[in-house]
N, C-alpha and C. Protein backbone atom coordinates (compact mmCIF):
# COMPACT_ATOMS: atom_id res chain seq x y z
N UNK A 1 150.58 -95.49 39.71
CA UNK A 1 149.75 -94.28 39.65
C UNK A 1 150.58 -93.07 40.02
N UNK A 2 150.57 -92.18 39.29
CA UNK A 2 151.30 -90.91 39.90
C UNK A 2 150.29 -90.15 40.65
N UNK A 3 150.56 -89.83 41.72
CA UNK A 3 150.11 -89.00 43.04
C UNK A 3 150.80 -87.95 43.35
N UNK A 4 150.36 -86.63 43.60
CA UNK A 4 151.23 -85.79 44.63
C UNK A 4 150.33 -84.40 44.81
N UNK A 5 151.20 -83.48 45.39
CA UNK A 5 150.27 -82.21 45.51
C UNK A 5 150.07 -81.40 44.36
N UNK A 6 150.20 -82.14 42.83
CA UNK A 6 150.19 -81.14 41.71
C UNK A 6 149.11 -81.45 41.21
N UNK A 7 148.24 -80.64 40.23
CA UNK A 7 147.43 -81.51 39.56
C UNK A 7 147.31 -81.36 38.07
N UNK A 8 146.64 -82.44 37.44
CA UNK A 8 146.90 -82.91 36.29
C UNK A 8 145.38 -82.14 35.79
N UNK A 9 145.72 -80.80 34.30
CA UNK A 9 144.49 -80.37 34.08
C UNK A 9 144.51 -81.24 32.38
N UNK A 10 143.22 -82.01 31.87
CA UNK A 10 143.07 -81.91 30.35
C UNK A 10 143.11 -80.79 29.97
N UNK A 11 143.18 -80.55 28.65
CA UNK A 11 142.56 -79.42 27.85
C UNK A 11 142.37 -79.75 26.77
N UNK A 12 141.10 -80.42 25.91
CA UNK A 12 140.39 -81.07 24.89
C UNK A 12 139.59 -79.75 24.10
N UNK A 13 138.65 -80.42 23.32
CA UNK A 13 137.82 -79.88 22.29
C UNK A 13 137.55 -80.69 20.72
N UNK A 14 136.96 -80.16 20.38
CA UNK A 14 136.58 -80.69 18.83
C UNK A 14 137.67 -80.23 17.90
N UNK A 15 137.36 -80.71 16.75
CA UNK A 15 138.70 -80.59 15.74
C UNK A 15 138.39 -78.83 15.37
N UNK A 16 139.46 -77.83 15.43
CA UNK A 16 139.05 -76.49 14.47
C UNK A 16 138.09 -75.92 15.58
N UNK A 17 138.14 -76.00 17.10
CA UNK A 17 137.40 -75.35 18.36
C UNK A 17 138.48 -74.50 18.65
N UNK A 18 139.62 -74.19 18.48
CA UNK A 18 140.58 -73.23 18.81
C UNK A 18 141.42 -73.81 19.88
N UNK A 19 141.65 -75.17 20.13
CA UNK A 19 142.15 -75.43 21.49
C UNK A 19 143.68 -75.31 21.39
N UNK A 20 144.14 -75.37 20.56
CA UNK A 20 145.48 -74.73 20.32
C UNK A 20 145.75 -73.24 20.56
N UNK A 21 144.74 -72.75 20.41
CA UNK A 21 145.23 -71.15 20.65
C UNK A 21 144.78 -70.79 22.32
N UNK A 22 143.71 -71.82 22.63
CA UNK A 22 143.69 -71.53 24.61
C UNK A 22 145.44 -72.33 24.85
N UNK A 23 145.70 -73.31 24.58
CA UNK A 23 147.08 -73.78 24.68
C UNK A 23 147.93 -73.18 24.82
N UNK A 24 148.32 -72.31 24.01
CA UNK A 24 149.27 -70.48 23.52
C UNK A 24 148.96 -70.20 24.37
N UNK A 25 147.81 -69.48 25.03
CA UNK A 25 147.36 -68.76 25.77
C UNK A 25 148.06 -69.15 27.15
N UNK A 26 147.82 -69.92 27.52
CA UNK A 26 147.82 -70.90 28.92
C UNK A 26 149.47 -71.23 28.82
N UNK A 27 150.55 -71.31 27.86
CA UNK A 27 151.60 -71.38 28.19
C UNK A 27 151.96 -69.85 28.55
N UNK A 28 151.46 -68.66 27.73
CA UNK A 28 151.81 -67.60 28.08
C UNK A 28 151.82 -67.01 29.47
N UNK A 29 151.24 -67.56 30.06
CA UNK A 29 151.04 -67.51 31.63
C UNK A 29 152.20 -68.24 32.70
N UNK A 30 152.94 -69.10 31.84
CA UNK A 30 153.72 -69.47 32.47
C UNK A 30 153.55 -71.46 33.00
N UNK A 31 152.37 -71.63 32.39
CA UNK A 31 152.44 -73.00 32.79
C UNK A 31 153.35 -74.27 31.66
N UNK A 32 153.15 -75.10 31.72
CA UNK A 32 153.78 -76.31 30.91
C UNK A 32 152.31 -77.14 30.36
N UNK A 33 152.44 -77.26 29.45
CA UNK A 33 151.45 -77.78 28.60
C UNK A 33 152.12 -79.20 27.79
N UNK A 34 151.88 -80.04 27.81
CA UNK A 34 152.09 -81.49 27.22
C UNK A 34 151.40 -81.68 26.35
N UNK A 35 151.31 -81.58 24.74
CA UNK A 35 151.08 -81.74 23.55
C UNK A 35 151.05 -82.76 22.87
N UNK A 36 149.88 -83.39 23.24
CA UNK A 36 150.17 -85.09 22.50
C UNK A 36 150.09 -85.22 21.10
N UNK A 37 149.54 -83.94 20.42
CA UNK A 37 149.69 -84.17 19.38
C UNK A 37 151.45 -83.66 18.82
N UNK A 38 152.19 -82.84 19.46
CA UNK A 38 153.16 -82.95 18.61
C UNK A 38 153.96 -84.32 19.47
N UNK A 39 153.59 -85.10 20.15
CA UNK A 39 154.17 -86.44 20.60
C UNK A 39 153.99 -87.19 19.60
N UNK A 40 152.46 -87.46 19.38
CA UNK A 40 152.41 -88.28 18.39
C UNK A 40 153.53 -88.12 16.85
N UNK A 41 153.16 -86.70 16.31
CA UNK A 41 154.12 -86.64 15.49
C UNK A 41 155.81 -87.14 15.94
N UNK A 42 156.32 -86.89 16.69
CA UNK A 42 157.73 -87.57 17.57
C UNK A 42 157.46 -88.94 16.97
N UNK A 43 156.76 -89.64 17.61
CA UNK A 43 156.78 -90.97 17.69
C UNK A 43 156.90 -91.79 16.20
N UNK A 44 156.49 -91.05 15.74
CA UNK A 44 156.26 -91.64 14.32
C UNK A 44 157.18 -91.29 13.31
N UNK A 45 158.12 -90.70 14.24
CA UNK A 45 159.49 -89.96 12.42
C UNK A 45 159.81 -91.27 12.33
N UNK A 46 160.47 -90.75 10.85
CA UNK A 46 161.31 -91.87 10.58
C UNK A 46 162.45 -93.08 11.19
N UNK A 47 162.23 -94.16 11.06
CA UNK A 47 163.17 -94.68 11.52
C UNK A 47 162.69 -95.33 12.78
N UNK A 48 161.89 -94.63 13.74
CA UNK A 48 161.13 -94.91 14.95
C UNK A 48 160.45 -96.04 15.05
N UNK A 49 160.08 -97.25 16.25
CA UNK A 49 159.07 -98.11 16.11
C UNK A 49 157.82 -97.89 15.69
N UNK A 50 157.17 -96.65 16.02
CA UNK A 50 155.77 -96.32 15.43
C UNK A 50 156.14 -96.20 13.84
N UNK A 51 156.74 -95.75 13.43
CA UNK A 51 156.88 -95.21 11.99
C UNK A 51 157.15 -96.71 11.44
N UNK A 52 157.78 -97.53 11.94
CA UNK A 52 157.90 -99.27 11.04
C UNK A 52 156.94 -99.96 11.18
N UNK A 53 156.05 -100.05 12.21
CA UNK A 53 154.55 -100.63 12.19
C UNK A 53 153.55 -100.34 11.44
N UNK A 54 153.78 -98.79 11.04
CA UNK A 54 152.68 -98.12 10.56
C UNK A 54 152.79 -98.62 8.89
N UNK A 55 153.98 -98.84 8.84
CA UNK A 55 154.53 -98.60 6.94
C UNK A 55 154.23 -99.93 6.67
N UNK A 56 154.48 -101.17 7.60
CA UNK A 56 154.01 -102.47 7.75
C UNK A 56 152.81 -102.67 7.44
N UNK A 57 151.77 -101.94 8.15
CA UNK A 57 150.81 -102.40 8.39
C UNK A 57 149.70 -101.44 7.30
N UNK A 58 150.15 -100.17 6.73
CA UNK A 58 149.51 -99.10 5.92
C UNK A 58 150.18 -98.86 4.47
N UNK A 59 151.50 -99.81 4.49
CA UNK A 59 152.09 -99.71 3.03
C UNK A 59 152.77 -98.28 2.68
N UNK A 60 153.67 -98.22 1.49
CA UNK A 60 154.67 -97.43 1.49
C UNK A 60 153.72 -96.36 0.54
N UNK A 61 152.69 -96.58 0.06
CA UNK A 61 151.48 -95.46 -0.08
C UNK A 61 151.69 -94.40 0.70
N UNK A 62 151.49 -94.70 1.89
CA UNK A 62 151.36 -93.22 2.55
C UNK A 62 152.38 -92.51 3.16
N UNK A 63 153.56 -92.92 2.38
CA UNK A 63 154.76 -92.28 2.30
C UNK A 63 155.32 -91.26 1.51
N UNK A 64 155.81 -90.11 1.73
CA UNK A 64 156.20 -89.20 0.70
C UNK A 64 157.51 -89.62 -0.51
N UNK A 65 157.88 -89.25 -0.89
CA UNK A 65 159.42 -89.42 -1.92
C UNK A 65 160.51 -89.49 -0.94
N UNK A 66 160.69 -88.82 0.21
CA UNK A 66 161.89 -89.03 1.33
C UNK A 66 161.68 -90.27 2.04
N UNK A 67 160.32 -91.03 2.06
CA UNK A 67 160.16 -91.99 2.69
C UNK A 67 159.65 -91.23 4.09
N UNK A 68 159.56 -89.92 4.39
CA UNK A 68 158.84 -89.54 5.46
C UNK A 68 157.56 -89.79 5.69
N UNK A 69 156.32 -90.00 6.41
CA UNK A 69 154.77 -90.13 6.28
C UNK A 69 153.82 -89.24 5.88
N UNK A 70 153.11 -89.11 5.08
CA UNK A 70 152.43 -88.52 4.11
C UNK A 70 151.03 -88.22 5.17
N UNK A 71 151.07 -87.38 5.72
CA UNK A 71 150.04 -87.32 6.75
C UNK A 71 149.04 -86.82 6.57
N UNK A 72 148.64 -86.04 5.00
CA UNK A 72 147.38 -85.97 4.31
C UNK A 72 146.88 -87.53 4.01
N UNK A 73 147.71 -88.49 3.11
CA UNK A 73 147.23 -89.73 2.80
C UNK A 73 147.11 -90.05 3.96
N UNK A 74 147.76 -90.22 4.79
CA UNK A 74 147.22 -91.47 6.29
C UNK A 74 146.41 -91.00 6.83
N UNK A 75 145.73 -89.54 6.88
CA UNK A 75 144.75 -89.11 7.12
C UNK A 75 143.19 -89.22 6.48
N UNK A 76 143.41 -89.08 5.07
CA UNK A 76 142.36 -89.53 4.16
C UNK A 76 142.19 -91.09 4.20
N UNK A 77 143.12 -91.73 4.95
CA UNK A 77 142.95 -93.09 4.42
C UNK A 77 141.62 -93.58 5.88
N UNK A 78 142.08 -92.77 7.31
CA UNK A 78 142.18 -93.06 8.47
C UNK A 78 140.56 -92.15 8.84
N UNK A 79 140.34 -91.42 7.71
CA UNK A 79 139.02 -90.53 8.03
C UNK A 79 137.98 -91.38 7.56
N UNK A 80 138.40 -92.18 6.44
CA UNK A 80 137.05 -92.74 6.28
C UNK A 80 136.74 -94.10 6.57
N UNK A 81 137.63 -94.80 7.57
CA UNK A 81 137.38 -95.97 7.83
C UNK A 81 138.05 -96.33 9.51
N UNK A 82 136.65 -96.42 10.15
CA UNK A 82 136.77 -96.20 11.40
C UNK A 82 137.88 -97.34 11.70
N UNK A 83 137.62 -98.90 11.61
CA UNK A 83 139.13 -99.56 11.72
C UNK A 83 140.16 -99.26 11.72
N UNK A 84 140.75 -98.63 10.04
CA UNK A 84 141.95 -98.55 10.19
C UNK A 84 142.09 -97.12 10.86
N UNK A 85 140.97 -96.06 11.17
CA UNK A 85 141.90 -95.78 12.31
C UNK A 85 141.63 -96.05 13.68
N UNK A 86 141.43 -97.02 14.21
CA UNK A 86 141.63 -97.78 15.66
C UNK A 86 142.91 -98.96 15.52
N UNK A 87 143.40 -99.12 13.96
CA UNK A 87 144.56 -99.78 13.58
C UNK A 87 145.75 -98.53 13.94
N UNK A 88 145.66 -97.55 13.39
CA UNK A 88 146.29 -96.76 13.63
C UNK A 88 146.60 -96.08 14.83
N UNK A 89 145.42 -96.07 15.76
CA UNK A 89 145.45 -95.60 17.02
C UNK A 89 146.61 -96.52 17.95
N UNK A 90 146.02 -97.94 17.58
CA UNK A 90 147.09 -98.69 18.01
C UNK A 90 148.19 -98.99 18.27
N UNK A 91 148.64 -98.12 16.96
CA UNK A 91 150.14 -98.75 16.90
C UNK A 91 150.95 -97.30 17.85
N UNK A 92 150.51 -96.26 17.89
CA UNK A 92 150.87 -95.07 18.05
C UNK A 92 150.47 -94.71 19.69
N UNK A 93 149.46 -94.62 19.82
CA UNK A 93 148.54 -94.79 21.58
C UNK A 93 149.78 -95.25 22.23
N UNK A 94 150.12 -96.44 22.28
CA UNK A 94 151.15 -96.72 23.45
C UNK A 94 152.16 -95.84 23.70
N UNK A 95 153.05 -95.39 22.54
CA UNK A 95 154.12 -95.04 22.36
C UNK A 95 153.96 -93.35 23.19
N UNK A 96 152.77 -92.69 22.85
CA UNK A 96 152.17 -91.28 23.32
C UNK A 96 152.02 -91.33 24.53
N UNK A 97 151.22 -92.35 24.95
CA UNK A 97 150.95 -92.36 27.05
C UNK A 97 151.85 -92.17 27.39
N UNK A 98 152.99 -93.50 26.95
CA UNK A 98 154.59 -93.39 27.96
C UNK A 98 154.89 -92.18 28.43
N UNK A 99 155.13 -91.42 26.90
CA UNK A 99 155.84 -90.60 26.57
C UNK A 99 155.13 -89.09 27.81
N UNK A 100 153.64 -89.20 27.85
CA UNK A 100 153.07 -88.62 28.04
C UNK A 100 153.20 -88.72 29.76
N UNK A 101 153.72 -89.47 30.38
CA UNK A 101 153.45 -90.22 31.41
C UNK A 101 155.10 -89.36 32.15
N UNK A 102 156.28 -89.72 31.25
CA UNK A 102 156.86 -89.24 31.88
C UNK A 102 157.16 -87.92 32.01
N UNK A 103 156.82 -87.32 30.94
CA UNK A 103 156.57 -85.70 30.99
C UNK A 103 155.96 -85.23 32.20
N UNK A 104 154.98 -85.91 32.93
CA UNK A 104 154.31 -85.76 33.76
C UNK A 104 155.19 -85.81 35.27
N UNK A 105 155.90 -86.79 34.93
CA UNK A 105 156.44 -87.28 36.42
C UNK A 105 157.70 -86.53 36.20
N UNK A 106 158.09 -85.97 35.09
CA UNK A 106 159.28 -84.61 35.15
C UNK A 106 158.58 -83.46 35.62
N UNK A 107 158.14 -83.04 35.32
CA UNK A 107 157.23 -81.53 35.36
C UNK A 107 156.86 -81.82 36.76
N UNK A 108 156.26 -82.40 37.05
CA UNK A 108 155.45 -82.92 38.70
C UNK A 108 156.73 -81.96 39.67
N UNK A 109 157.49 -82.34 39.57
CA UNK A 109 158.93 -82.15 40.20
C UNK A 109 158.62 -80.68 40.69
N UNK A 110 158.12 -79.82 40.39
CA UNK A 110 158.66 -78.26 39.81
C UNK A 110 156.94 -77.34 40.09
N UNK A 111 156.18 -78.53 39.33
CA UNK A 111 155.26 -77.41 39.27
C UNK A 111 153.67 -78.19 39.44
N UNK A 112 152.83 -76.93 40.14
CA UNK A 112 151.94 -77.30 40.79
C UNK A 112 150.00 -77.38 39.55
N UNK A 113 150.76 -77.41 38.22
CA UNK A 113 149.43 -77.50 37.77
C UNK A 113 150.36 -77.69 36.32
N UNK A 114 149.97 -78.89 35.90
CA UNK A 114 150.34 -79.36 34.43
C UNK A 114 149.06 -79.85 33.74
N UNK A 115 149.02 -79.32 32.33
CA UNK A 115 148.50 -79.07 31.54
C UNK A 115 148.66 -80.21 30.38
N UNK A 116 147.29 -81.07 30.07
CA UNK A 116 147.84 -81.99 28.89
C UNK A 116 146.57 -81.15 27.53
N UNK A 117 147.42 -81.31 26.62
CA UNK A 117 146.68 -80.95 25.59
C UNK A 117 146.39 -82.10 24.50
N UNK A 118 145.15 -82.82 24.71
CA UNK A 118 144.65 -84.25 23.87
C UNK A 118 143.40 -83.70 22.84
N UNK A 119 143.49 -83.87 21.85
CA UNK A 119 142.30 -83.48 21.06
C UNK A 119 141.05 -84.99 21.65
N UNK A 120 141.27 -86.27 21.62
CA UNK A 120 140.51 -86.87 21.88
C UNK A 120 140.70 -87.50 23.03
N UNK A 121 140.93 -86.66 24.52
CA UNK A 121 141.08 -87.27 26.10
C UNK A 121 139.69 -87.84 25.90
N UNK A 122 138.66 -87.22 26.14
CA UNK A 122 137.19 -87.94 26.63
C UNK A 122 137.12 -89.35 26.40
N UNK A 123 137.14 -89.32 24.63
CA UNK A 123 136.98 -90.75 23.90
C UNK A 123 138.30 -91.67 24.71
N UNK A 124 139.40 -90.94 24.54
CA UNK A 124 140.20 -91.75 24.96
C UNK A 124 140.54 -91.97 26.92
N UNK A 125 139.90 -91.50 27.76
CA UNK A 125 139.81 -91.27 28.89
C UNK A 125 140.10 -92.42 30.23
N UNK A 126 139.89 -93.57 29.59
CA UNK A 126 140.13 -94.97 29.36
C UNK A 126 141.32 -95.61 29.61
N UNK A 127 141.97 -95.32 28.65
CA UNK A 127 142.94 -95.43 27.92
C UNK A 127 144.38 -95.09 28.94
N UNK A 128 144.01 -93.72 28.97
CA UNK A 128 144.82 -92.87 29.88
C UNK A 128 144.99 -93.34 31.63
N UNK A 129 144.16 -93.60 31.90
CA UNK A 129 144.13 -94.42 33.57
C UNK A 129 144.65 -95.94 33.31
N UNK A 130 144.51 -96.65 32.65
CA UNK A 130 145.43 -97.95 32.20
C UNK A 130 146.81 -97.88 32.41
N UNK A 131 147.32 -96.38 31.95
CA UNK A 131 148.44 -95.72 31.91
C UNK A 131 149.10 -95.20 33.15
N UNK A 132 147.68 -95.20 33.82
CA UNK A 132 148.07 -94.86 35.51
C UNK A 132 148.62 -93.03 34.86
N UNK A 133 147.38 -92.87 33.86
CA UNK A 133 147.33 -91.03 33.81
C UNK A 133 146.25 -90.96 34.56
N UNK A 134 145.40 -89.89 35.52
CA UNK A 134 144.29 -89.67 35.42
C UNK A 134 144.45 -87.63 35.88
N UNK A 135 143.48 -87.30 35.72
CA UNK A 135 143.05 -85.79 35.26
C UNK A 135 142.12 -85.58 36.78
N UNK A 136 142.62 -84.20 37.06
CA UNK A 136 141.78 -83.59 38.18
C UNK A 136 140.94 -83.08 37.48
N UNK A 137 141.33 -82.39 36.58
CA UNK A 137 140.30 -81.39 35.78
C UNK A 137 140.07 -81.64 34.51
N UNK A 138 138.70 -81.63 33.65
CA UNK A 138 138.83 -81.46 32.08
C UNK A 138 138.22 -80.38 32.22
N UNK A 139 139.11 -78.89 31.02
CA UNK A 139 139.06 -77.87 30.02
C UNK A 139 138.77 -78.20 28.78
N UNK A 140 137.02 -78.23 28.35
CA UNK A 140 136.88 -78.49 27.03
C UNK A 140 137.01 -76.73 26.37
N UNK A 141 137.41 -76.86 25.21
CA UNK A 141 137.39 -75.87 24.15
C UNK A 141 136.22 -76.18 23.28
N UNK A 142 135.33 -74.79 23.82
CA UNK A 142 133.80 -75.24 22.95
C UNK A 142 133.79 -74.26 21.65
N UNK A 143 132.71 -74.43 20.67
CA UNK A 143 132.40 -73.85 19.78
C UNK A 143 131.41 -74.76 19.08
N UNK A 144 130.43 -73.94 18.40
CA UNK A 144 129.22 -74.57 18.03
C UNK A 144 129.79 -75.18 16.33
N UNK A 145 129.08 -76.46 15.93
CA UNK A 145 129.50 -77.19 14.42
C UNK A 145 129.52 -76.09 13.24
N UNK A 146 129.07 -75.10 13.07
CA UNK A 146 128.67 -74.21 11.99
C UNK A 146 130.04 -73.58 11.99
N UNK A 147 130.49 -72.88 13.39
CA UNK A 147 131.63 -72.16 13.54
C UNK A 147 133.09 -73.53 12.98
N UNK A 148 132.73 -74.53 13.70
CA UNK A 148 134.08 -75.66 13.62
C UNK A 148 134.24 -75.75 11.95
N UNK A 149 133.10 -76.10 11.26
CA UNK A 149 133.18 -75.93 9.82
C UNK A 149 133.92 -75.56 9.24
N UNK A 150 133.44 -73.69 9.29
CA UNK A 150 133.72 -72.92 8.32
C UNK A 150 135.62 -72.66 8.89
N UNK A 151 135.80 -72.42 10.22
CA UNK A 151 137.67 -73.18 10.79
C UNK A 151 137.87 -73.94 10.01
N UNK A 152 137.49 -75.39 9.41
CA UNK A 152 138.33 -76.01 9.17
C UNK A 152 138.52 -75.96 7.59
N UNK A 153 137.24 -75.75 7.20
CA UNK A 153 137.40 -75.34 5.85
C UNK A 153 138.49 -74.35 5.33
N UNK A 154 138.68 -73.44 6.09
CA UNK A 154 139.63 -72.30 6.24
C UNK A 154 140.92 -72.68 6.51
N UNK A 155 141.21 -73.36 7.47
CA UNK A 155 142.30 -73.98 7.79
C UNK A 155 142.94 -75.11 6.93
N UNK A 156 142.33 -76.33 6.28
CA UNK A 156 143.21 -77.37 6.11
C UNK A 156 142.50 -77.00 4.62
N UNK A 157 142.11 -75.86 4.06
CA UNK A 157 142.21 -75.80 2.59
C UNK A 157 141.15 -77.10 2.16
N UNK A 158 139.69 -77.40 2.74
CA UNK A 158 138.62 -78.37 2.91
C UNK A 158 137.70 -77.95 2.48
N UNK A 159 136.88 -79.03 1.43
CA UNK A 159 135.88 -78.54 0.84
C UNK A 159 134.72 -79.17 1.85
N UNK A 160 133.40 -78.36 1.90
CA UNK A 160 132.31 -78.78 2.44
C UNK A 160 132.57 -79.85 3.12
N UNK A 161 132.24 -81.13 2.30
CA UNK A 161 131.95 -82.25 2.73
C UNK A 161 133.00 -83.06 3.02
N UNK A 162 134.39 -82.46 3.08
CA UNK A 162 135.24 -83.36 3.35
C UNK A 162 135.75 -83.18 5.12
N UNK A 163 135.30 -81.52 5.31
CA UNK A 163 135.40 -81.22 6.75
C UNK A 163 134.36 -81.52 7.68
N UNK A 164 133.30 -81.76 6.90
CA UNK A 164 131.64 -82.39 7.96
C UNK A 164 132.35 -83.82 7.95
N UNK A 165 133.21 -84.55 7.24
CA UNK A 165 133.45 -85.86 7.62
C UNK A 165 134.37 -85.91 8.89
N UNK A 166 135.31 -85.29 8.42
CA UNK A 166 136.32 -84.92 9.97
C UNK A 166 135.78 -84.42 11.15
N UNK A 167 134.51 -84.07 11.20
CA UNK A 167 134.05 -83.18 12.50
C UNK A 167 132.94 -84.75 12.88
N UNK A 168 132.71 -85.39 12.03
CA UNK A 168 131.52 -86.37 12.32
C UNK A 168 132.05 -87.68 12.84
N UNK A 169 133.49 -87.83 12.48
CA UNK A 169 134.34 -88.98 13.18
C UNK A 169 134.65 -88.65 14.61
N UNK A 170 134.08 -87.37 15.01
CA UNK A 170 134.80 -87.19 16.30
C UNK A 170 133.75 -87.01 16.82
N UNK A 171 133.10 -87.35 18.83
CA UNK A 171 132.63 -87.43 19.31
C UNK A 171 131.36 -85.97 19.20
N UNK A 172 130.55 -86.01 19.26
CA UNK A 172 129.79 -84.38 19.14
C UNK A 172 130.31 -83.48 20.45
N UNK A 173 130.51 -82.09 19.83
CA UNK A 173 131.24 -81.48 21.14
C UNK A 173 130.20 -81.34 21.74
N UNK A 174 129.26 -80.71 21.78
CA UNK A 174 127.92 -80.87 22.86
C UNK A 174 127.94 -82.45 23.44
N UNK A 175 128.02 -83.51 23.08
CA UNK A 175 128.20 -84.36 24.66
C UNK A 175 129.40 -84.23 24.67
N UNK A 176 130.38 -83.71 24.49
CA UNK A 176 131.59 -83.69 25.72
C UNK A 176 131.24 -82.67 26.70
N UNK A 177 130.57 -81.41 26.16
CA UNK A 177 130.34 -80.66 27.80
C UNK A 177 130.02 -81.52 28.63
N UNK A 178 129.36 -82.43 28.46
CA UNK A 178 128.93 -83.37 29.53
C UNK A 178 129.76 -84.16 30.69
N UNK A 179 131.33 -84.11 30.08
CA UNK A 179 132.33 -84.55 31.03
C UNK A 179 132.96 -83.42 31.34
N UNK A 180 133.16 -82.11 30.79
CA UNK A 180 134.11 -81.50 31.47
C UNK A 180 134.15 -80.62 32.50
N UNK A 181 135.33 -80.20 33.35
CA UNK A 181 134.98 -79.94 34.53
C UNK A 181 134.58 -78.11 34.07
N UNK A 182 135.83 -77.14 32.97
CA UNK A 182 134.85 -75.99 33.04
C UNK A 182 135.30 -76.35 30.95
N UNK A 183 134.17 -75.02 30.64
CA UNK A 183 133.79 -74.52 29.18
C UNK A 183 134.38 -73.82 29.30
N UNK A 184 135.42 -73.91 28.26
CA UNK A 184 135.98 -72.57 27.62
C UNK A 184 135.25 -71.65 25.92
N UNK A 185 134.38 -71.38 26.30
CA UNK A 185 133.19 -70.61 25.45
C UNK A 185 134.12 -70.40 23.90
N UNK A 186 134.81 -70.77 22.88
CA UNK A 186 135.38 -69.60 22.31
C UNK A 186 134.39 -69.44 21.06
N UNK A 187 133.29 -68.86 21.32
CA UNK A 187 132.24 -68.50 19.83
C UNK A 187 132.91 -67.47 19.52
N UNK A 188 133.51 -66.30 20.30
CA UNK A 188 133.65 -65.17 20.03
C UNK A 188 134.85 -65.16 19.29
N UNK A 189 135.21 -63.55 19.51
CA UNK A 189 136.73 -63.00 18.59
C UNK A 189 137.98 -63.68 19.58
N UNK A 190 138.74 -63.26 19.47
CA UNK A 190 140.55 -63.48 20.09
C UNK A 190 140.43 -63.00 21.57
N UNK A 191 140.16 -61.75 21.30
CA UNK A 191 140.08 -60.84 22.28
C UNK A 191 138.90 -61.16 23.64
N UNK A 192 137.97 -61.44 22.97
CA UNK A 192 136.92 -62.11 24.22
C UNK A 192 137.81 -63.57 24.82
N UNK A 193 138.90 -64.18 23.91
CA UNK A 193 138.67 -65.66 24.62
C UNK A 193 139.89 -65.61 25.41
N UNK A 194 140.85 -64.18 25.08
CA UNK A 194 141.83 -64.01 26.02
C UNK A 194 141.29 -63.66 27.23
N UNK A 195 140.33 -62.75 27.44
CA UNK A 195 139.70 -62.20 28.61
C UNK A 195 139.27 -63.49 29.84
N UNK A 196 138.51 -63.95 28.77
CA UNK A 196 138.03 -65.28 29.79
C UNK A 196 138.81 -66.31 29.77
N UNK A 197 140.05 -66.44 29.40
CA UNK A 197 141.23 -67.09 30.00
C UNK A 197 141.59 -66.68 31.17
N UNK A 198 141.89 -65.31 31.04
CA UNK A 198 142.28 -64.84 32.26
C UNK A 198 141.72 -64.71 33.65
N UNK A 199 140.38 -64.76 33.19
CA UNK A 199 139.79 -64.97 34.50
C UNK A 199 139.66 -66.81 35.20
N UNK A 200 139.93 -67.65 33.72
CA UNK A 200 139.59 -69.09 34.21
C UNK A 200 141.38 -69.48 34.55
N UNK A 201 141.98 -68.44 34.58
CA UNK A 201 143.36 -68.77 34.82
C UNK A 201 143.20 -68.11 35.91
N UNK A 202 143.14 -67.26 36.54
CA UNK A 202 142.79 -66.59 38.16
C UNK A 202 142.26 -67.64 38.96
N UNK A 203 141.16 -68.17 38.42
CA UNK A 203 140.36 -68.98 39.60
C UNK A 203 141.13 -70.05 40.14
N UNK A 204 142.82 -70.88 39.39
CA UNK A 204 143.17 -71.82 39.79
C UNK A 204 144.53 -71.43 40.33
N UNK A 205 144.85 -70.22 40.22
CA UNK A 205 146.34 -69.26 41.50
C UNK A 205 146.14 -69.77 42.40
């Protein structure tokens, strides 16, 4: 178990809730933020143990022409069939904790509030204490389904019904308020969600 006088904050949300841009935000301040999603991507380049399990087990389909991973296909493949992605979670999950684990016990060294950024801590919450991770604090990144939508539609170039599928594989963000320790509100513009950063970044100086 890692122990000491630092503490370990989540910072979650729904897919297209903006939690990447409180992330920005919150490094701009000066903290260290741990990014499991660009871990995961790490883990899986080419050549890597995650990346030979996956091609094993998901076929050279969801591979591009370089033989790199085609992460629209493994995504379309992985959105609509809850298995293969808990097949997928599998092979990749281990490789991310470690990774995630020692980032932790580097940073610990230095500084008194580290920051993990997990799109699915809650679901995965579990998972993470197995790992001998556990969280003083969860920071969910809220926003209501109408707003997450029309984000993602906007963002990953998604028609209607292909982004209500991606938002419906993931836990409803209204029960995650239910675990976290504060709401980070972002319905509003840029400018409102910097403000109330700054004040939810004051309260922990």
């Amino acid at each position: 178990m890692i122990q000491s006088d630092f503490k370990v904050i989540g910072l979650t949300g729904g897919i297209a809730t903006g939690k990447s841009t409180v992330a920005n935000i919150i490094k701009g301040y000066g903290y260290k933020v741990i990014d499991a999603d660009r871990i995961a991507r790490d883990v899986v380049e080419m050549g890597k143990p995650a990346y030979k399990k996956i091609v094993k087990d998901f076929g050279e389909k969801i591979l591009n022409k370089d033989k790199s991973l085609n992460r629209k296909k493994l995504g379309d493949i992985i959105f609509k069939d809850k298995s293969l992605r808990e097949k997928l979670n599998n092979i990749v999950h281990p490789y991310v904790f470690k990774t995630i684990k020692g980032l932790i016990i580097e940073y610990s060294q230095s500084e008194k509030y580290i920051f993990v950024d997990v799109p699915l801590l809650i679901e995965e919450i579990d998972k993470f204490k197995e790992y001998g991770i556990y969280f003083d604090e969860i920071w969910l990144v809220y926003t209501d389904e109408e707003a997450q939508l029309n984000r993602l539609i906007k963002r990953d170039m998604l028609n209607e019904k292909e982004a209500l599928k991606r938002i419906k594989a993931q836990m409803p963000i209204d029960l995650k308020r239910e675990y976290a320790t504060k709401i980070i509100d972002n319905r509003g513009n840029i400018k409102t969600l910097k403000k109330q950063m700054e004040k939810v970044i004051y309260e922990i100086i």
